[in-house]
Protein backbone atom coordinates (compact mmCIF):
# COMPACT_ATOMS: atom_id res chain seq x y z
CA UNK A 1 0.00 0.00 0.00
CA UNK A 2 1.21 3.62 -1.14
CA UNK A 3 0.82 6.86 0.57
CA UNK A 4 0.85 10.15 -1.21
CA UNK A 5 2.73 13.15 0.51
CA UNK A 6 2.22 16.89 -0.45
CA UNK A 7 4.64 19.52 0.02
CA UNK A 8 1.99 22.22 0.58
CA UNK A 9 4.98 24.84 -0.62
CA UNK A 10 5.56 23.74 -3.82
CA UNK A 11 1.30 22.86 -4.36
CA UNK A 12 0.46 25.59 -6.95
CA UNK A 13 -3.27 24.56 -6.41
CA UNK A 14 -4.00 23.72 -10.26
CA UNK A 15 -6.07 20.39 -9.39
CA UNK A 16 -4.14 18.68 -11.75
CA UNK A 17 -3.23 15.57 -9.47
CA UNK A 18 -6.99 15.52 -8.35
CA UNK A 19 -8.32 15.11 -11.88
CA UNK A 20 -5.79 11.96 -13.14
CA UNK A 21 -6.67 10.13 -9.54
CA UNK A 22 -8.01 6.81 -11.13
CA UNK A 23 -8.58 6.02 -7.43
CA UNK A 24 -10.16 9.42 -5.80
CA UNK A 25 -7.50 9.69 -3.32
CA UNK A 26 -7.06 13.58 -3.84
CA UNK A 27 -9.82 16.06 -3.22
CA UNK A 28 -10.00 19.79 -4.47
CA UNK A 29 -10.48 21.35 -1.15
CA UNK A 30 -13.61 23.75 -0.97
CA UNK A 31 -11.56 26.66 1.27
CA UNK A 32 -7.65 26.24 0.75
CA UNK A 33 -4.80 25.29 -1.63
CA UNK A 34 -3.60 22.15 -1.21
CA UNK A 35 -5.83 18.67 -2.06
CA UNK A 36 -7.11 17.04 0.74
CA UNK A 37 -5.98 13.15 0.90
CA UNK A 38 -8.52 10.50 1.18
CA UNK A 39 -8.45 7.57 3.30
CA UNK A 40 -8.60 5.53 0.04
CA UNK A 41 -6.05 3.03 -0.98
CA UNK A 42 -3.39 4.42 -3.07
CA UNK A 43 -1.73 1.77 -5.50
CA UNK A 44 0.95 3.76 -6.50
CA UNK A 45 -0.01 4.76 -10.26
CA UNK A 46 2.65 7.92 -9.95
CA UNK A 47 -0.04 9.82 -12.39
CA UNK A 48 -0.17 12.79 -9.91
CA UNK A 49 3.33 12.60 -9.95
CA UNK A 50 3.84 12.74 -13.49
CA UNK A 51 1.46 15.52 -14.02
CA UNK A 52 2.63 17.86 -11.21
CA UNK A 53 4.43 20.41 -12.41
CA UNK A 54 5.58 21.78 -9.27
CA UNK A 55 6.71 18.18 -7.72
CA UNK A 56 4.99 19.00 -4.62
CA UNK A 57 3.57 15.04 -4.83
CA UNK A 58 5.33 12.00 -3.94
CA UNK A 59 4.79 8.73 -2.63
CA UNK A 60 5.97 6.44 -0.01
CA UNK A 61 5.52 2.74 0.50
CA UNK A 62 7.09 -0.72 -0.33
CA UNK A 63 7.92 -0.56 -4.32
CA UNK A 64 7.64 3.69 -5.01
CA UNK A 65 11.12 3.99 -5.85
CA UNK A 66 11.17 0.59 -7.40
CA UNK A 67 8.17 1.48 -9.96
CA UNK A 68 9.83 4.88 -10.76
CA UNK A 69 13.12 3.72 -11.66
CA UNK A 70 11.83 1.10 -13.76
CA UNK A 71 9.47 3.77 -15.54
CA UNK A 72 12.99 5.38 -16.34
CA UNK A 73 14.76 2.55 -17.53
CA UNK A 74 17.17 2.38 -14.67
C-alpha cells in the first residue's frame, strides 16, 4: 500500500493531481490550496506525480522507488 505526501509549498493549487486520480485519493479542497488526501487506498499509479508540475507530490511505501526507476529505464 502507497501513501501520497504533499509539500503544501511547492502545491500551486492547479487540481491537476486531483483530476488523473483513477482512485479518488485527492480532493479539491472547498476553502484552501492544497488537495485534501482520502483515506482511500493508493496503489501507487505515480499519475499525480507525473502531471505535477511543481513536484509538490510523492509517494511512499514498499515498491515507489522501485516502480519509478523502472518507468525510467534504470
Amino acid at each position: 500500500m502507497f501513501r501520497i505526501l504533499i509539500d503544501e509549498e511547492k502545491c500551486n493549487c492547479c487540481g491537476l493531481c486531483v483530476d488523473v486520480c483513477p482512485n479518488e485519493i485527492l480532493i479539491k479542497r472547498k476553502y484552501g490550496c492544497a488537495p485534501l488526501i482520502t483515506e482511500g487506498e493508493c496503489f501507487g499509479c505515480e499519475n499525480c506525480i507525473v502531471v505535477c508540475e511543481t513536484e509538490a507530490l510523492s509517494i511512499v511505501g514498499e515498491g515507489a522507488e522501485l516502480s519509478r526507476n523502472v518507468d525510467q529505464g534504470y
